[in-house]
N, C-alpha and C. Protein backbone atom coordinates (compact mmCIF):
# COMPACT_ATOMS: atom_id res chain seq x y z
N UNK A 1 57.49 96.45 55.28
CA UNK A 1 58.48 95.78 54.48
C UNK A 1 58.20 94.29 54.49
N UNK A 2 58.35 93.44 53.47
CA UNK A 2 57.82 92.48 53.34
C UNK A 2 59.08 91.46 53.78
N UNK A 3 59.44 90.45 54.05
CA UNK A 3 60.25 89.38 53.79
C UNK A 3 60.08 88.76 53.53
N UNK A 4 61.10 87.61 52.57
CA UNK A 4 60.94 86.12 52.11
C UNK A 4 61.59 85.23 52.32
N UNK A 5 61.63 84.18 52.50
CA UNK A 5 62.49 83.27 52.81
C UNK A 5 63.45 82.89 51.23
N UNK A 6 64.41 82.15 51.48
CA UNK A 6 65.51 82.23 50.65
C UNK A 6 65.12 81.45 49.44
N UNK A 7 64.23 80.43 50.39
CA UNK A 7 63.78 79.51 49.44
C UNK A 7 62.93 80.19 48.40
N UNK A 8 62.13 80.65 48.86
CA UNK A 8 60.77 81.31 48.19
C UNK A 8 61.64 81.95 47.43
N UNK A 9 62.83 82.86 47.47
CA UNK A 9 63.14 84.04 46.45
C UNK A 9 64.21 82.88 45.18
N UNK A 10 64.59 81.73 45.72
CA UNK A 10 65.07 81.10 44.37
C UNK A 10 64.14 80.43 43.76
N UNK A 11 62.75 80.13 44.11
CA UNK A 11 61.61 79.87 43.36
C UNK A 11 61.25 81.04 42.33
N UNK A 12 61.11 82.24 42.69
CA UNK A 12 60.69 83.30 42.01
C UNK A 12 62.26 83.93 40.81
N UNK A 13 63.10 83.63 41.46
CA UNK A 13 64.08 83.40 40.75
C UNK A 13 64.19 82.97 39.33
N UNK A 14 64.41 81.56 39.88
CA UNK A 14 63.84 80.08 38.77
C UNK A 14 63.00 80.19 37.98
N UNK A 15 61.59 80.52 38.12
CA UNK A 15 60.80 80.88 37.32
C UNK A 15 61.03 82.16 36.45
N UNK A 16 61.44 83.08 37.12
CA UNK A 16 62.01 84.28 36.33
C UNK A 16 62.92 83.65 34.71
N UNK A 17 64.01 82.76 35.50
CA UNK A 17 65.10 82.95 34.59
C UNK A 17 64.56 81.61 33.27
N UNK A 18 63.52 80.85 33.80
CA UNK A 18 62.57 79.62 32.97
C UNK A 18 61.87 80.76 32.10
N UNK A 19 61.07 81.78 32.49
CA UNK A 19 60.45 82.21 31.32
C UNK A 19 61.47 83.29 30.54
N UNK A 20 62.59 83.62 30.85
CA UNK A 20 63.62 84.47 30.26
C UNK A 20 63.93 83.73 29.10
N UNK A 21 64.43 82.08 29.40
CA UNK A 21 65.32 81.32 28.64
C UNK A 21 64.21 80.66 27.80
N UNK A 22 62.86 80.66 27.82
CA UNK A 22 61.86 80.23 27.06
C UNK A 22 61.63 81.14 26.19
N UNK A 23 61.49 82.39 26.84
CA UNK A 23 61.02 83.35 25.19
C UNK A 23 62.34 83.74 24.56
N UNK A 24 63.36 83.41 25.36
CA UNK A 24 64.81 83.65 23.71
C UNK A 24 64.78 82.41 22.84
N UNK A 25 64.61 80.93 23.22
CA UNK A 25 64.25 80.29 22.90
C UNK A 25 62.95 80.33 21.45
N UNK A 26 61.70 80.56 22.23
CA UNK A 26 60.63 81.44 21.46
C UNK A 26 61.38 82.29 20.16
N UNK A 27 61.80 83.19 20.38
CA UNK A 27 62.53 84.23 19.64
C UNK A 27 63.17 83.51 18.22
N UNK A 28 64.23 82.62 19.18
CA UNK A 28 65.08 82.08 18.40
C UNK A 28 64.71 80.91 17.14
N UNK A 29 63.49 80.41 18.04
CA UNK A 29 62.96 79.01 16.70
C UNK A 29 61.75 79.88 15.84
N UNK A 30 61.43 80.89 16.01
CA UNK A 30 60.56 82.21 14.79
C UNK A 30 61.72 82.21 14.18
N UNK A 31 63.09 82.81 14.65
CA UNK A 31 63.80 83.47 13.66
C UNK A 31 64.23 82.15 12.56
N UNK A 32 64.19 80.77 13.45
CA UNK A 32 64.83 79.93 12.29
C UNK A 32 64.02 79.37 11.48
N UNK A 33 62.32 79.55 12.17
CA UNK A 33 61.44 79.07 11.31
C UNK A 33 61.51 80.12 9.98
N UNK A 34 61.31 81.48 10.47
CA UNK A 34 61.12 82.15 9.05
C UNK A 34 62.39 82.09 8.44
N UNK A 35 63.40 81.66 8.49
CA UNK A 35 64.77 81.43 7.79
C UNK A 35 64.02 80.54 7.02
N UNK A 36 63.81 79.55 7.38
CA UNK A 36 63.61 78.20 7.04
C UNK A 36 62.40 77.90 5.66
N UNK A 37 61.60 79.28 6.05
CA UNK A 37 60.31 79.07 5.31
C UNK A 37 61.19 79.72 3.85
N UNK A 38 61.82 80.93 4.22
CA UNK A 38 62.78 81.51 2.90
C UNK A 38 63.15 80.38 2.09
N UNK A 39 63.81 79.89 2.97
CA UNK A 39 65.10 78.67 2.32
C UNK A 39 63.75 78.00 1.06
N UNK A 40 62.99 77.24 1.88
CA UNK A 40 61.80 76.53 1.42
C UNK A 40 61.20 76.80 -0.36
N UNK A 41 60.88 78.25 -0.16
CA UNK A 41 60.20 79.03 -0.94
C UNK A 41 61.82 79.52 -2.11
N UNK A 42 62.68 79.51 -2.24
CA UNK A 42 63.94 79.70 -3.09
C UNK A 42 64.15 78.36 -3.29
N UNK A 43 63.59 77.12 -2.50
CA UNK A 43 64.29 76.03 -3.05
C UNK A 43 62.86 75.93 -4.54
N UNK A 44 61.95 75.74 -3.92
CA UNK A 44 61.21 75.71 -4.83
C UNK A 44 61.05 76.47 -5.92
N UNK A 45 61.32 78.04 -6.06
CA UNK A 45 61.45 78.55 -7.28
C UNK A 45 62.87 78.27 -7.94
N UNK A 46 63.76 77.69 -7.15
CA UNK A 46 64.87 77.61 -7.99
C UNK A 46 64.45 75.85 -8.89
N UNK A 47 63.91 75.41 -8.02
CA UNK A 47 62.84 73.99 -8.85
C UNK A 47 62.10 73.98 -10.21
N UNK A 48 61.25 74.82 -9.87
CA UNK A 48 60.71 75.64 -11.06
C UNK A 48 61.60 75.93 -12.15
N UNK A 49 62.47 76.74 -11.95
CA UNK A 49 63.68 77.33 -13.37
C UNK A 49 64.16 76.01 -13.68
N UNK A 50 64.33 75.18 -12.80
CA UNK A 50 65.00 73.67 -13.40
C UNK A 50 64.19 72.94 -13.94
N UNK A 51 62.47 73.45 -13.98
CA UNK A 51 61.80 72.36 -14.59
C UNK A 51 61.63 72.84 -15.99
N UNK A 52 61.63 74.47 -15.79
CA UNK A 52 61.45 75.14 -17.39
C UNK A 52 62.59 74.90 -17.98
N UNK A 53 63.65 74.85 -17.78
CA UNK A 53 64.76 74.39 -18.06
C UNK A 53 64.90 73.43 -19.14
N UNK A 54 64.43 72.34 -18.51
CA UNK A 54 64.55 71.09 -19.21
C UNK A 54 63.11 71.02 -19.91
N UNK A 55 61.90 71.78 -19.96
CA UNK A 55 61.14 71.89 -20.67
C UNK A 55 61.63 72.49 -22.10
N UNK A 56 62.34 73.32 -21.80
CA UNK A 56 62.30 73.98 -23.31
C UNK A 56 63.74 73.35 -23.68
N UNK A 57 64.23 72.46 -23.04
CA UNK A 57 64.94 71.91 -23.66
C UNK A 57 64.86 70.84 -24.30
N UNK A 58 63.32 70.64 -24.33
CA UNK A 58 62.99 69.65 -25.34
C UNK A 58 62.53 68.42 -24.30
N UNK A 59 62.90 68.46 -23.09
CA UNK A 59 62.24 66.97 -22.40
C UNK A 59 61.16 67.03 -21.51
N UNK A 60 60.91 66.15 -21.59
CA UNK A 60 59.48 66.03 -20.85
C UNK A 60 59.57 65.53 -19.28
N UNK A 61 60.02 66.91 -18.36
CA UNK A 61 60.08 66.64 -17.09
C UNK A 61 58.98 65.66 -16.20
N UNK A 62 58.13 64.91 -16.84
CA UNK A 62 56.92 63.91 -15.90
C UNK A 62 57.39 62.61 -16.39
N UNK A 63 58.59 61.99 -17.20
CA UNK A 63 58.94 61.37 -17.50
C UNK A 63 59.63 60.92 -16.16
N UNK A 64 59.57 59.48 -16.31
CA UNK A 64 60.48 58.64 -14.74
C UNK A 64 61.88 58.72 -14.33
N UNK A 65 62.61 59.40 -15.26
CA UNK A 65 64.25 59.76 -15.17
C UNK A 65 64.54 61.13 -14.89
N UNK A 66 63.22 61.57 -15.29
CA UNK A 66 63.15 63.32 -14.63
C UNK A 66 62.30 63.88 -14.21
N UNK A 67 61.36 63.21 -13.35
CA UNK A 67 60.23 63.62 -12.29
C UNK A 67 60.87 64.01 -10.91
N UNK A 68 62.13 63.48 -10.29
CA UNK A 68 62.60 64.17 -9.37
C UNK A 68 63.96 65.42 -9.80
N UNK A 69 64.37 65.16 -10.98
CA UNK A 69 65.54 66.17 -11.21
C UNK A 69 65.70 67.50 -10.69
N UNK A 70 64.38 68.23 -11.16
CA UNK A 70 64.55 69.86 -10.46
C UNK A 70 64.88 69.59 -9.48
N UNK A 71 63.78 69.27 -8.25
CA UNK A 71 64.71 69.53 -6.86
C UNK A 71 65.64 68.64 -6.76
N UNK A 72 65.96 67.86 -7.17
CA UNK A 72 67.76 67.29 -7.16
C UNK A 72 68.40 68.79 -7.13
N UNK A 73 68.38 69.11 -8.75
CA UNK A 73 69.19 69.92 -9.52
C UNK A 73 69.12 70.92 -8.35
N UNK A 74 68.07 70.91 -8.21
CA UNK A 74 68.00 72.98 -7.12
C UNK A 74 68.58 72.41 -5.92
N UNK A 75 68.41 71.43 -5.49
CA UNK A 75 69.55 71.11 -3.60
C UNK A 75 70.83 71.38 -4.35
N UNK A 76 71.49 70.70 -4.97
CA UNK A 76 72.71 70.38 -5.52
C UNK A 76 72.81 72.13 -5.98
N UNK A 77 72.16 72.96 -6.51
CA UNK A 77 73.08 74.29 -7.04
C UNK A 77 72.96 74.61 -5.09
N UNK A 78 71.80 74.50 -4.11
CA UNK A 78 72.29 75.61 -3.27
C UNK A 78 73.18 74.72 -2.32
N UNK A 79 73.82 73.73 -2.36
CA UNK A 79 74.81 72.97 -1.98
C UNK A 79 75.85 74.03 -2.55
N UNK A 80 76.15 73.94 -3.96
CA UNK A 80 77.28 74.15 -4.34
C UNK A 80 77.95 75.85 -4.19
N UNK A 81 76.44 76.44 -4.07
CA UNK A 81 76.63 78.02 -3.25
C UNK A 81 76.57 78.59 -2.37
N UNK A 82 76.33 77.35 -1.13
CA UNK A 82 75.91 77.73 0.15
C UNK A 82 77.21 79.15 0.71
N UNK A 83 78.01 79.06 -0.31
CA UNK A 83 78.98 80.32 0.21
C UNK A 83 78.41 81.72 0.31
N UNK A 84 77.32 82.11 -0.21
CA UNK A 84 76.84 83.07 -0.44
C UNK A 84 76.41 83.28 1.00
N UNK A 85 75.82 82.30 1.82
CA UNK A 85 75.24 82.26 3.12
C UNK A 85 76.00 82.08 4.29
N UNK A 86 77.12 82.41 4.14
CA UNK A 86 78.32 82.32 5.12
C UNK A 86 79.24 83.31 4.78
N UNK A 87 79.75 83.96 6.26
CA UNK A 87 80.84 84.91 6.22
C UNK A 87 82.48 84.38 6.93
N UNK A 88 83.57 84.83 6.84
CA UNK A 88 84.32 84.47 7.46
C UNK A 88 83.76 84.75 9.19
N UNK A 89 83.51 85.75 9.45
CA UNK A 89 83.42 86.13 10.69
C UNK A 89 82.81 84.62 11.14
N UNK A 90 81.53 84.36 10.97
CA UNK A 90 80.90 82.98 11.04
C UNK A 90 81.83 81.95 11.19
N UNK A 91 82.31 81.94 10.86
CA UNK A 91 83.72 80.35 11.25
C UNK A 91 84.71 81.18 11.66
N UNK A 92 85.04 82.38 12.01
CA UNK A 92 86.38 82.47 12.88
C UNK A 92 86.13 82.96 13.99
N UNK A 93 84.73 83.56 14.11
CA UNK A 93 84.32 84.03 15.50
C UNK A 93 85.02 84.07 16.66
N UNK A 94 85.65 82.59 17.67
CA UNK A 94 86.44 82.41 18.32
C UNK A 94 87.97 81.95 18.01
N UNK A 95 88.17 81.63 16.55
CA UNK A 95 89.04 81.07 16.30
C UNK A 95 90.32 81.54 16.05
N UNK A 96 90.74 83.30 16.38
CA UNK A 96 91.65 83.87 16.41
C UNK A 96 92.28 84.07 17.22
N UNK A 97 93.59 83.62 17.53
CA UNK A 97 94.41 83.73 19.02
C UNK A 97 95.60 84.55 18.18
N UNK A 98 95.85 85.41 19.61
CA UNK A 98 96.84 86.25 20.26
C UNK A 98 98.43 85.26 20.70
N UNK A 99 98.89 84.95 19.54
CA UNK A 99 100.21 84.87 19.38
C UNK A 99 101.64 85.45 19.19
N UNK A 100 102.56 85.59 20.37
CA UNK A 100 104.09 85.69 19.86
C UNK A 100 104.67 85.10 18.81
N UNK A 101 103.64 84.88 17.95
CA UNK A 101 104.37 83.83 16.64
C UNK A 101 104.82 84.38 15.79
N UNK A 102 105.90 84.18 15.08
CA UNK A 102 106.56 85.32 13.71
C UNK A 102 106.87 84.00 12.28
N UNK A 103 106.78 83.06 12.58
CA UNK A 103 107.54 82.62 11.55
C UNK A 103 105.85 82.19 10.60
N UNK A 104 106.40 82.11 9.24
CA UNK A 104 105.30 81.41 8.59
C UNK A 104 104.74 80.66 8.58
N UNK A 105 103.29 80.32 8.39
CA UNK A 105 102.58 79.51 8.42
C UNK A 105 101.85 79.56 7.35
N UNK A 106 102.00 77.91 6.73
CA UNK A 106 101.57 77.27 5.45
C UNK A 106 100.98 76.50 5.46
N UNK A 107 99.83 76.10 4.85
CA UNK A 107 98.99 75.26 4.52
C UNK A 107 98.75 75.27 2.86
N UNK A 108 98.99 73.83 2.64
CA UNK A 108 99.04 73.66 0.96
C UNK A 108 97.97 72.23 1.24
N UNK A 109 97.80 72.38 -0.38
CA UNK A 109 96.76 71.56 -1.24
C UNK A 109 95.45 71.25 -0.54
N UNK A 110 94.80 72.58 -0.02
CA UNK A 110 93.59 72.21 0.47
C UNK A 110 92.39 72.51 -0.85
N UNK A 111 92.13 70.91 -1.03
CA UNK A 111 90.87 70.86 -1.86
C UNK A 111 89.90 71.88 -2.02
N UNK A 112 89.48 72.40 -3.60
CA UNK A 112 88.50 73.12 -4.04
C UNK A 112 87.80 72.58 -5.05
N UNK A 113 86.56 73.49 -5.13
CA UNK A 113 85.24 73.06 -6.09
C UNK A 113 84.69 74.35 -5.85
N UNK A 114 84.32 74.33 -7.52
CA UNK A 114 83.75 75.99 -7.63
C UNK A 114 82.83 75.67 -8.66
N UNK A 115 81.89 77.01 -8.87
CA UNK A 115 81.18 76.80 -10.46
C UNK A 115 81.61 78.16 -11.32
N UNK A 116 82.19 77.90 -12.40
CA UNK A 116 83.00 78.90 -12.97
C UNK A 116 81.29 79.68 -13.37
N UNK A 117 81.45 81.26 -13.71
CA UNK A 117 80.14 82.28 -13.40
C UNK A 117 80.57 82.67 -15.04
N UNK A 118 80.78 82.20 -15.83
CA UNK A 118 80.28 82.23 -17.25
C UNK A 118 79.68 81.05 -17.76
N UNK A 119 80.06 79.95 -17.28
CA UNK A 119 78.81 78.62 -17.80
C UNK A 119 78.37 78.08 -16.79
N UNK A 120 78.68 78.43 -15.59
CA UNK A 120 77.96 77.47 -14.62
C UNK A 120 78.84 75.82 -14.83
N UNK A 121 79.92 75.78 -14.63
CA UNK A 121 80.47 74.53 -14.91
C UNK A 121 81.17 74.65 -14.10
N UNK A 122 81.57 73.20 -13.58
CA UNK A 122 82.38 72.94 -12.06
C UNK A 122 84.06 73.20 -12.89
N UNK A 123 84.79 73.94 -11.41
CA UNK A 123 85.84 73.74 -12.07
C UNK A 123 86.71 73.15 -10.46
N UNK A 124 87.76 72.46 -10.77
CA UNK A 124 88.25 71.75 -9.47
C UNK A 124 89.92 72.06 -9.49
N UNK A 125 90.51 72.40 -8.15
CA UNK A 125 91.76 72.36 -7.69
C UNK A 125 92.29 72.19 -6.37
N UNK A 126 93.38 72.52 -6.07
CA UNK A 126 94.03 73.02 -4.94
C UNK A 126 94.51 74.62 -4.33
N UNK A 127 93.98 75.16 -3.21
CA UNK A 127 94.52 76.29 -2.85
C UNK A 127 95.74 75.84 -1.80
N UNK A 128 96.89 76.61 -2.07
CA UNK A 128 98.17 76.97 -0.99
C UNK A 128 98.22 78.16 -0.03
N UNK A 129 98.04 78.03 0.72
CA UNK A 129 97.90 79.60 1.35
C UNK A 129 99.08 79.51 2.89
N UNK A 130 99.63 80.57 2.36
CA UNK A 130 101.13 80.97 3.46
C UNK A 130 100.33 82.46 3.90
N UNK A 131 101.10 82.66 5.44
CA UNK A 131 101.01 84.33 5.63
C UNK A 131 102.37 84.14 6.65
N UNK A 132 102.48 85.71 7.27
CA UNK A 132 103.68 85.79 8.45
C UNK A 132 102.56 86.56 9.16
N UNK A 133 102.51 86.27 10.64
CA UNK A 133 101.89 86.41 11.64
C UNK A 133 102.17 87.58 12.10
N UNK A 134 101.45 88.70 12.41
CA UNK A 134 101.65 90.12 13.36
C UNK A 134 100.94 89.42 14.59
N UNK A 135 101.17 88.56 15.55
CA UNK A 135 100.55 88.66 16.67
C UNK A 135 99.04 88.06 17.04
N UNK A 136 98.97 87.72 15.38
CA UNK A 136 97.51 87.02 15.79
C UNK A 136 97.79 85.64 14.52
N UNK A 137 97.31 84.34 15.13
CA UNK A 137 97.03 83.02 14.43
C UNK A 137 95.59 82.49 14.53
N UNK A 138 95.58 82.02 13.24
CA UNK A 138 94.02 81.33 13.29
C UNK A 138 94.42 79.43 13.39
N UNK A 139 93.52 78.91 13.68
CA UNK A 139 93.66 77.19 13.80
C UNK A 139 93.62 76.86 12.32
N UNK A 140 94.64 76.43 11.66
CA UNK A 140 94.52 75.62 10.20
C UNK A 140 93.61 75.42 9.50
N UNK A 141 92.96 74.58 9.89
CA UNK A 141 91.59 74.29 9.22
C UNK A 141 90.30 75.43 9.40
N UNK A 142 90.47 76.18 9.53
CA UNK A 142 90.01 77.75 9.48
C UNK A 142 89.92 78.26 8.40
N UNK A 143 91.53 78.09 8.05
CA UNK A 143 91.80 78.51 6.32
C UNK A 143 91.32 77.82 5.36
N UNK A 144 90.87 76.28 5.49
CA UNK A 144 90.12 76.28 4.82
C UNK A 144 88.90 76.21 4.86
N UNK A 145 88.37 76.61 5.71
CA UNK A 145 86.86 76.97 5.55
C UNK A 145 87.27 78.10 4.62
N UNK A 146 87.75 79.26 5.15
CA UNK A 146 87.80 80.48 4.64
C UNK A 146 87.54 79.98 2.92
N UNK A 147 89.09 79.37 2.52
CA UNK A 147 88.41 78.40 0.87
C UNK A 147 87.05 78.11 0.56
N UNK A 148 86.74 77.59 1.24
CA UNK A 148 85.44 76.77 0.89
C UNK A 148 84.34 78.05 1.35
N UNK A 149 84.28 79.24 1.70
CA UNK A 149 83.49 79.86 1.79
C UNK A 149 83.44 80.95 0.23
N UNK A 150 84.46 81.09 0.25
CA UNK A 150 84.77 81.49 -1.40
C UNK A 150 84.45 80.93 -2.90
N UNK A 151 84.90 79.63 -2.51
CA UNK A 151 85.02 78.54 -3.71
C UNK A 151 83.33 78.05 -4.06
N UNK A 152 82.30 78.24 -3.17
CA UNK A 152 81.66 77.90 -2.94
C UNK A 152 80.24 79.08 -3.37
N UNK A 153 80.72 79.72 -4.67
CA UNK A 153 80.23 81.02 -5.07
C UNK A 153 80.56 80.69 -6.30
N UNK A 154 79.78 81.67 -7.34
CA UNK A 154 80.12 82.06 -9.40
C UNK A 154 80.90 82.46 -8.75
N UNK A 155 82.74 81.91 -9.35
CA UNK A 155 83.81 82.59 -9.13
C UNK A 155 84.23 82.31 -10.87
N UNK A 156 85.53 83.42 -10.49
CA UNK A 156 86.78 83.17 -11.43
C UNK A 156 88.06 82.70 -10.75
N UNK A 157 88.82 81.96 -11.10
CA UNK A 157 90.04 81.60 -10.00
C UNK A 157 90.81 83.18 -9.56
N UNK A 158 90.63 83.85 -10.86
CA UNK A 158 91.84 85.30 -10.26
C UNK A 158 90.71 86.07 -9.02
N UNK A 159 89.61 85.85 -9.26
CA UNK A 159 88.87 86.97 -8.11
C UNK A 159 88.71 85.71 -6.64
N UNK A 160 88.64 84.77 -6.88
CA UNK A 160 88.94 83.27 -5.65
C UNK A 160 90.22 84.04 -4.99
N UNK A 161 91.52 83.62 -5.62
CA UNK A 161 92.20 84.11 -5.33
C UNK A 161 92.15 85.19 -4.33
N UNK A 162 91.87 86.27 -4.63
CA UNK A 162 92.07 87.85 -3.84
C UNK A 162 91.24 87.89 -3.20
N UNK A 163 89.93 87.23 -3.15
CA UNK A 163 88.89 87.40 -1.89
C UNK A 163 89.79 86.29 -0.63
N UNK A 164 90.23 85.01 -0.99
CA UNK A 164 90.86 84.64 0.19
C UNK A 164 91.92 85.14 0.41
N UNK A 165 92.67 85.98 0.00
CA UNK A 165 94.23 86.79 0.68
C UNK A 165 93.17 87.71 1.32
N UNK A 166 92.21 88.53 0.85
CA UNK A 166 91.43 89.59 1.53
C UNK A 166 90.97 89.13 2.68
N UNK A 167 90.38 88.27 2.76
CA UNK A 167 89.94 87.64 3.53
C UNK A 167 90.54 87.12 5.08
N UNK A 168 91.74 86.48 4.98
CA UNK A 168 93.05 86.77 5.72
C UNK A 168 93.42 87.92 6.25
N UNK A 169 93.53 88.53 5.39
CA UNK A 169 94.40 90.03 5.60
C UNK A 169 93.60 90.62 6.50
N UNK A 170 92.36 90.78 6.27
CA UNK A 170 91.45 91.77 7.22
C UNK A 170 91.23 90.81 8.77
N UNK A 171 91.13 89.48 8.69
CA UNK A 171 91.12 89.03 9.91
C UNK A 171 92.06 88.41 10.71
N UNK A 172 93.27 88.65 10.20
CA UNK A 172 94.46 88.31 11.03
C UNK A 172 95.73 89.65 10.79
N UNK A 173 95.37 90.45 10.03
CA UNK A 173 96.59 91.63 10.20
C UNK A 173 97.67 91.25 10.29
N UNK A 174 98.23 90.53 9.58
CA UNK A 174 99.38 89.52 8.91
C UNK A 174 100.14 90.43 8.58
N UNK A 175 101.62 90.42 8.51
CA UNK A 175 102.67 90.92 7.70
C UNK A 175 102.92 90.64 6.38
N UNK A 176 101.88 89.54 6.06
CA UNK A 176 102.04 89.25 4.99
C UNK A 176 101.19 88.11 4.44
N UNK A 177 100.25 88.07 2.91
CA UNK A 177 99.88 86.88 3.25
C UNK A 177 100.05 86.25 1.26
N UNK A 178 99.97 84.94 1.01
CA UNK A 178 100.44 84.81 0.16
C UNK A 178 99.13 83.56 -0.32
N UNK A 179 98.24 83.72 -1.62
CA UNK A 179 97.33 82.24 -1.80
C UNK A 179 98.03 81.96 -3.12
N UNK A 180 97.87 81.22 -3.41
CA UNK A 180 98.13 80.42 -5.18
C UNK A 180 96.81 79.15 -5.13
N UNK A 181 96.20 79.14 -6.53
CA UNK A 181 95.40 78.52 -6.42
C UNK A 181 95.93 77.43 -8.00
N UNK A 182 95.48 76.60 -7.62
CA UNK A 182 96.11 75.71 -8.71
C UNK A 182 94.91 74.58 -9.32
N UNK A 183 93.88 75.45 -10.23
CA UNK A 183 92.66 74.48 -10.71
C UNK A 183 92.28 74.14 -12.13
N UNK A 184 91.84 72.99 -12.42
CA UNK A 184 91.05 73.08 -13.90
C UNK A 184 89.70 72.93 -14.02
């Protein structure tokens, strides 16, 4: 039977738990590199559609007022849809507590921006959103992420609408929950 001294076994330890936390590490910057290379490769073909774009729209994208536009134009659309790439779960992960709370809770005029999904044109308002609590509360500004994860998609205000009450409903099991959205 062999023995080691204590020291020796938190050396072998240490090193153990150094190459553990290096290859999740490892793991983890592959997984964000090939995220990253995606992202890369969609920014650029969405570049492309913005250059044919304005080609057949008659201008001459090598011109000095529109040699950088596409990728303007293509950051700015996946800015304005980054909702597609986010779930509620993603921002409420920890953010649901186990409350004796019953009375309502309201949050009004939290700022929106959307691109309406028949012209692609911004449309801008305010969402109100009330619910009554079964036992579970989220932190305020939660709700509006939840908004801005919605708004942040080709919407229509009536389907905006019902994805954030849905949205609620399934992650807080509310007695009740109530949005109004108020945009032009």
């Amino acid at each position: 039977m062999e023995y080691h001294h204590a020291s020796e076994m938190n050396g072998v330890v240490s090193d153990y738990l150094n190459m553990c936390i290096e290859s999740k590490h490892n793991d983890l910057c592959k997984a964000k590199d090939s995220k990253e290379a995606a992202d890369s490769k969609k920014l650029s073909l969405i570049e492309k559609s913005y250059s044919t774009i304005l080609s057949e729209l008659g201008e001459d994208v090598d011109r000095e007022g529109l040699r950088r536009t596409p990728l303007r134009a293509a950051k700015a659309m996946q800015f304005l849809t980054k909702g597609y790439k986010e779930t509620t779960k993603d921002i409420l992960n920890d953010a649901i507590f186990d409350e004796n709370h019953d009375e309502m809770v309201i949050v009004k005029d939290i700022e929106l921006f959307s691109l309406c999904e028949h012209h692609l044109v911004p449309f801008f308002g305010k969402a109100h959103i009330a619910y009554l609590p079964n036992k579970k509360v989220v932190g305020l500004s939660k709700l509006a992420r939840i908004v801005e994860i919605y708004s942040r998609r080709f919407q229509v205000q009536e389907r905006l609408t019902k994805q954030i009450a849905s949205a609620i409903s399934e992650a807080l099991e509310p007695a009740g929950v109530a949005v109004v959205i108020e945009a032009v």
